[in-house]
C-alpha atoms as a PDB file:
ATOM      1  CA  UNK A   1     140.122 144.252  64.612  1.00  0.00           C
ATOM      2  CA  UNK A   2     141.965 140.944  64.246  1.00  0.00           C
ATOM      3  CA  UNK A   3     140.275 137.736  65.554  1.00  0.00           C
ATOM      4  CA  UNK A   4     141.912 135.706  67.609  1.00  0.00           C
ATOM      5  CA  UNK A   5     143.865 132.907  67.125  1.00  0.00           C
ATOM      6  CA  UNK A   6     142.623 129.330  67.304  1.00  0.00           C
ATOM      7  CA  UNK A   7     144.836 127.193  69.534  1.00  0.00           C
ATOM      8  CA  UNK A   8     145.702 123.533  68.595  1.00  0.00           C
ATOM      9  CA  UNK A   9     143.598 121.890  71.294  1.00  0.00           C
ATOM     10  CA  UNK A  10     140.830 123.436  70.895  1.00  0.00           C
ATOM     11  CA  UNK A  11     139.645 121.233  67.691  1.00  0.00           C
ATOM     12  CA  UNK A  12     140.509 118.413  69.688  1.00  0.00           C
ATOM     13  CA  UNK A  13     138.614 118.907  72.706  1.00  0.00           C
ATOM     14  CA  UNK A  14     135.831 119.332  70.643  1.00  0.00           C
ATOM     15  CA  UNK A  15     135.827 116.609  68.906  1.00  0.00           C
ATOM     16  CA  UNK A  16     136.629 115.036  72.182  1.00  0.00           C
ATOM     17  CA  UNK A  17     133.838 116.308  74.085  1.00  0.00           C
ATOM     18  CA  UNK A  18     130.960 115.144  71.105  1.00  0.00           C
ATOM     19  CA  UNK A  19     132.550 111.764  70.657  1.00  0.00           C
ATOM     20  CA  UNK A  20     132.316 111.173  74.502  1.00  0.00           C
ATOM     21  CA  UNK A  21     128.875 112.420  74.356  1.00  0.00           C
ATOM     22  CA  UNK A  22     127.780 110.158  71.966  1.00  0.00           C
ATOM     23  CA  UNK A  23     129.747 107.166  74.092  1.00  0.00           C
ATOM     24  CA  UNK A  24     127.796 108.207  77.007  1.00  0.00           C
ATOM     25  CA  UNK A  25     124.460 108.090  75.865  1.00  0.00           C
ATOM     26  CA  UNK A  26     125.596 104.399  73.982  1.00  0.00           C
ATOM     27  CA  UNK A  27     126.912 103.488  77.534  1.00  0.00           C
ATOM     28  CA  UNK A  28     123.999 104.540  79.197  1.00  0.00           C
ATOM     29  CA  UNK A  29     121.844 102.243  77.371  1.00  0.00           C
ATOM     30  CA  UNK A  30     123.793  99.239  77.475  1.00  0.00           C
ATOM     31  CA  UNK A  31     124.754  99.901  81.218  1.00  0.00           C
ATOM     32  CA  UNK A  32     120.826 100.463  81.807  1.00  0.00           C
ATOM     33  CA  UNK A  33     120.296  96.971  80.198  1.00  0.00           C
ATOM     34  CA  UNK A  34     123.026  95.220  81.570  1.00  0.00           C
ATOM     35  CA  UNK A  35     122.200  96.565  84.604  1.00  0.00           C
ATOM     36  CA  UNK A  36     118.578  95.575  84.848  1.00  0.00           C
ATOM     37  CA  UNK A  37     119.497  92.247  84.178  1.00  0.00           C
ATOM     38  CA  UNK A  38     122.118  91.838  86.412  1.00  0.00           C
ATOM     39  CA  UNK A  39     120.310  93.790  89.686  1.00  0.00           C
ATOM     40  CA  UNK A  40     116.887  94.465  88.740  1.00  0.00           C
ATOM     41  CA  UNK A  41     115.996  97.793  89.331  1.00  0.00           C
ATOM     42  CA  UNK A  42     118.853  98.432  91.327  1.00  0.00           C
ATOM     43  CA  UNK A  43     121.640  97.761  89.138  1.00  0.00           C
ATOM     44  CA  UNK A  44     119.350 100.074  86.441  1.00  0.00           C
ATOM     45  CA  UNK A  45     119.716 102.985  88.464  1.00  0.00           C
ATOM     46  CA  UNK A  46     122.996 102.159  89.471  1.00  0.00           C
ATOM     47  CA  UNK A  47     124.736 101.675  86.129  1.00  0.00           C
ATOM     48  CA  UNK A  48     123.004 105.468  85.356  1.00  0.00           C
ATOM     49  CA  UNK A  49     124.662 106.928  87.718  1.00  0.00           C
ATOM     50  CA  UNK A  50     128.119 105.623  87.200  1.00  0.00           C
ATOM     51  CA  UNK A  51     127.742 106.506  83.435  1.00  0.00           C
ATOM     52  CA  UNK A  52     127.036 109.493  84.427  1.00  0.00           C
ATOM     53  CA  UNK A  53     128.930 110.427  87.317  1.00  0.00           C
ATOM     54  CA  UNK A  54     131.835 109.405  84.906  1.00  0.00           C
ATOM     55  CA  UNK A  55     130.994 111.674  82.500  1.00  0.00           C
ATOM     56  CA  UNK A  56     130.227 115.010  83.837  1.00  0.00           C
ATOM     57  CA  UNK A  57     133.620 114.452  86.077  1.00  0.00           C
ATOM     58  CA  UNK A  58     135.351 113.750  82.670  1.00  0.00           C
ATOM     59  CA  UNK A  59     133.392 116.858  80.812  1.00  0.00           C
ATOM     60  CA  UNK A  60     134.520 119.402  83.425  1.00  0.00           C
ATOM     61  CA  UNK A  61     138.006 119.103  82.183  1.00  0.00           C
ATOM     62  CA  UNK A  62     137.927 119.550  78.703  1.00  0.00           C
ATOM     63  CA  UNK A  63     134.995 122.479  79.241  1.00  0.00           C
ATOM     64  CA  UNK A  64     137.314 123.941  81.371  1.00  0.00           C
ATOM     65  CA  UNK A  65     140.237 123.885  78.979  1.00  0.00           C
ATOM     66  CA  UNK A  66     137.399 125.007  76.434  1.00  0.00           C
ATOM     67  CA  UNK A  67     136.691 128.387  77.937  1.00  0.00           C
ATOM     68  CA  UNK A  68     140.046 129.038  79.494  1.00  0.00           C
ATOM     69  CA  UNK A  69     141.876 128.659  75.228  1.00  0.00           C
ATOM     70  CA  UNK A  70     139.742 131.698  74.910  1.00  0.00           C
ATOM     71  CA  UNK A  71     141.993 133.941  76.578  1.00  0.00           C
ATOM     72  CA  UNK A  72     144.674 132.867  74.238  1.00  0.00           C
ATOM     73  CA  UNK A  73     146.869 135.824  73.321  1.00  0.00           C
ATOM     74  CA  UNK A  74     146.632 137.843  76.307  1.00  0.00           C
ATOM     75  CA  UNK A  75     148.938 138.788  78.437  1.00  0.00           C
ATOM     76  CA  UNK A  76     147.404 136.958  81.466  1.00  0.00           C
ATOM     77  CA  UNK A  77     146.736 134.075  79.521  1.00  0.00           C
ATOM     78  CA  UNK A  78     148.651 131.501  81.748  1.00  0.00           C
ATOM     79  CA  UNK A  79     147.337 132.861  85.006  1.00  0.00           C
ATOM     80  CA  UNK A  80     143.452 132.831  83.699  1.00  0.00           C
ATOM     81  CA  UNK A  81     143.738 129.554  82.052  1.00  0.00           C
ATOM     82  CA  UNK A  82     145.344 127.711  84.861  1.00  0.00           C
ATOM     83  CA  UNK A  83     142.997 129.680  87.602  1.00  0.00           C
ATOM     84  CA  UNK A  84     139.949 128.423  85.434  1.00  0.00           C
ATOM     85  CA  UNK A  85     141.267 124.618  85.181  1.00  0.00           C
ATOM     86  CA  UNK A  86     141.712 124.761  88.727  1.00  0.00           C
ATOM     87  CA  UNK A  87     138.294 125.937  88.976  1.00  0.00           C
ATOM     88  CA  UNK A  88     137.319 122.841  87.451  1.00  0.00           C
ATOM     89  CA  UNK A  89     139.153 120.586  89.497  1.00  0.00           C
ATOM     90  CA  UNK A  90     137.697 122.166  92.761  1.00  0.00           C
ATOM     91  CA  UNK A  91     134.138 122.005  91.155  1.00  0.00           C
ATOM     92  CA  UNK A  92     134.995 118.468  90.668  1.00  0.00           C
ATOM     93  CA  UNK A  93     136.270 117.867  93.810  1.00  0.00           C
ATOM     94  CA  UNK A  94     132.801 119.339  95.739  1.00  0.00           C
ATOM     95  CA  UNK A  95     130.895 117.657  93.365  1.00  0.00           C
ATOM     96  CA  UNK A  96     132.633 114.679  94.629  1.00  0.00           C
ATOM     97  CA  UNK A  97     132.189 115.034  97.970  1.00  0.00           C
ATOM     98  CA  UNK A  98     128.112 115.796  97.537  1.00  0.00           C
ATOM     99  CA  UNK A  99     127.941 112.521  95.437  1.00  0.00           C
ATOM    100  CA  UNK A 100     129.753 110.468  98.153  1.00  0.00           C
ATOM    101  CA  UNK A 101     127.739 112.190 100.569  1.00  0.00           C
ATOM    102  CA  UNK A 102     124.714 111.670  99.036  1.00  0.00           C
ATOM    103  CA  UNK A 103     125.148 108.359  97.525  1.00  0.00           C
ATOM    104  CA  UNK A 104     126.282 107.044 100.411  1.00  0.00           C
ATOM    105  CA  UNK A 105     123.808 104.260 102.255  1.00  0.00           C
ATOM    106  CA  UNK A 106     121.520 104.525  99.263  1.00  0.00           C
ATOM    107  CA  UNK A 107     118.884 101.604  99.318  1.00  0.00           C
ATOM    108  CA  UNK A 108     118.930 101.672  95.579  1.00  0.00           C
ATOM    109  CA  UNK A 109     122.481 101.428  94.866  1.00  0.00           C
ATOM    110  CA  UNK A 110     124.354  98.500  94.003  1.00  0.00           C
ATOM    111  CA  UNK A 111     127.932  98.912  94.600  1.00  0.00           C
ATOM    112  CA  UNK A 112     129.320  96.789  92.148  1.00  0.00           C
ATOM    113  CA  UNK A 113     127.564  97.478  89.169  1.00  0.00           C
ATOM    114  CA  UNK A 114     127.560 101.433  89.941  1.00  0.00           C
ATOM    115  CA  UNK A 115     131.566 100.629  89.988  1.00  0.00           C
ATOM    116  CA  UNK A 116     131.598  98.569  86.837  1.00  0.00           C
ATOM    117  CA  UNK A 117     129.836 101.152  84.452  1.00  0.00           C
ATOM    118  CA  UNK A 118     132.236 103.993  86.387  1.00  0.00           C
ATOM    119  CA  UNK A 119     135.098 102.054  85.367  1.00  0.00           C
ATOM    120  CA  UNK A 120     133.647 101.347  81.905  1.00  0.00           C
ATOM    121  CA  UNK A 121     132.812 104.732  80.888  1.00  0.00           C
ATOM    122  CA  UNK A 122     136.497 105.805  82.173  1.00  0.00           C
ATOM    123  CA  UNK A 123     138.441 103.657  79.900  1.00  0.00           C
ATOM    124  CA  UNK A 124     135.768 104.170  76.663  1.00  0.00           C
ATOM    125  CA  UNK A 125     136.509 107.875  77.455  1.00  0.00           C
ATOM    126  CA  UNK A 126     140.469 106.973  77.633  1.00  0.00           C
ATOM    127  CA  UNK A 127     139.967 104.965  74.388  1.00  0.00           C
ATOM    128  CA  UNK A 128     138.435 108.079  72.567  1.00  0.00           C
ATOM    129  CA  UNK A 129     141.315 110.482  73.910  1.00  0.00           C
ATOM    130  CA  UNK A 130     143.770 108.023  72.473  1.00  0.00           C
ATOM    131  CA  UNK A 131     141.724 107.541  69.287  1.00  0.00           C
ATOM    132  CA  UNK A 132     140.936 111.233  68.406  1.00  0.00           C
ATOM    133  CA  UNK A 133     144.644 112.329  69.131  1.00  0.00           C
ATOM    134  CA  UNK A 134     145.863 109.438  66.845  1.00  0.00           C
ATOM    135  CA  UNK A 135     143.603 111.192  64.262  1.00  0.00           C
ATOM    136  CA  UNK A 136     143.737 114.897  64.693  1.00  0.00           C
ATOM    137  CA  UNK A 137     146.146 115.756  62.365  1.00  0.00           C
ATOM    138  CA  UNK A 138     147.731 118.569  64.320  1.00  0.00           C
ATOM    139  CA  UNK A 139     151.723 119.645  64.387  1.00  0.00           C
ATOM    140  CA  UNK A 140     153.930 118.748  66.694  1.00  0.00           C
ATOM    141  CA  UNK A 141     154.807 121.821  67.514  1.00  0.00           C
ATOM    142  CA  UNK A 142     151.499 124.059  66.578  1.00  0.00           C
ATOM    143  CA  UNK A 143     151.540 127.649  68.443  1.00  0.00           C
ATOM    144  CA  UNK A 144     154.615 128.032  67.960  1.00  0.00           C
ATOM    145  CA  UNK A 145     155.836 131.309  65.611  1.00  0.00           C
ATOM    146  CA  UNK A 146     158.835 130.764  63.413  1.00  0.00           C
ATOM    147  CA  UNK A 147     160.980 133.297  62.382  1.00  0.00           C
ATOM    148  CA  UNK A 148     160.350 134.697  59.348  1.00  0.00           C
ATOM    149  CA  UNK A 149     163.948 135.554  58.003  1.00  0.00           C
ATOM    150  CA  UNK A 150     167.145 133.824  58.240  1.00  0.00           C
ATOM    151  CA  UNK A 151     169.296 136.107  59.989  1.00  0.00           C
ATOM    152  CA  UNK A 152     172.487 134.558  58.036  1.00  0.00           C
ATOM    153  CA  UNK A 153     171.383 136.096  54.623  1.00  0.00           C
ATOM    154  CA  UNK A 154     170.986 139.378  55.691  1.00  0.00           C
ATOM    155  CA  UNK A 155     173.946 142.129  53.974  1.00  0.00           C
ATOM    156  CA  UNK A 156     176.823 142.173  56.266  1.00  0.00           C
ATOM    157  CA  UNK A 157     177.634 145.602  57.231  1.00  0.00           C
END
């Protein structure tokens, strides 16, 4: 049995995924902090939720891409992987609505600062996609197969 092949994104997405992890619980803190001081309790709770409303709407994505690369290499590869990243997006879009819903009116929310850390987490999460692809040192032009024979210096018949 042969195992199956790796594709190139995978190793970034991971690496995506734990480095955002790590930015989250950093941005958590501070945005807890900053928060606190800013709005009391209010602007606590607030700057938790943005951080991480942020990131589980940023996580769905790449988890998505995650588990659909595993069907690389069969025949309905393209149909499975984009059905299972538009999974995501729908789960992301209901998710959506039940946090607006939800959040809506809330006593303990402070609009600005629950804004401010959403915003914030989104560009530190940008900066790591930039920063890991910069890094990653992955081919241009990695699933590709080449031939492995020139057909020019094959015996003329």
């Amino acid at each position: 049995m042969t195992s199956p092949q790796q594709i190139s994104s995978t190793p970034i997405l991971r690496t995506t995924l734990l480095w955002s992890g790590a930015a989250t619980a950093v941005l958590a803190v501070l945005g807890a902090v900053i928060g606190f001081l800013v709005a009391d309790t209010e602007g606590l709770w607030s700057a938790l939720a943005g951080v991480l409303l942020a990131a589980v709407f940023l996580a769905i994505t790449g988890i998505s891409i995650l588990i659909a690369n595993r069907w690389y290499g069969d025949p309905l590869f393209v149909q499975l992987f984009f059905g299972i990243v538009m999974g995501g997006w729908l789960l992301k879009f209901v998710i959506f609505l039940v946090v607006l819903f939800t959040l809506r009116g809330q006593p303990w929310l402070n609009p600005t600062v629950f804004f401010v850390a959403v915003v914030v987490s989104i560009l530190t999460s940008l900066a790591i996609d930039v920063v890991v692809m910069l890094r990653m040192r992955v081919p241009y032009v990695g699933d590709a197969a080449l031939p492995t024979e020139n057909p020019e210096d094959r015996p003329s018949e």
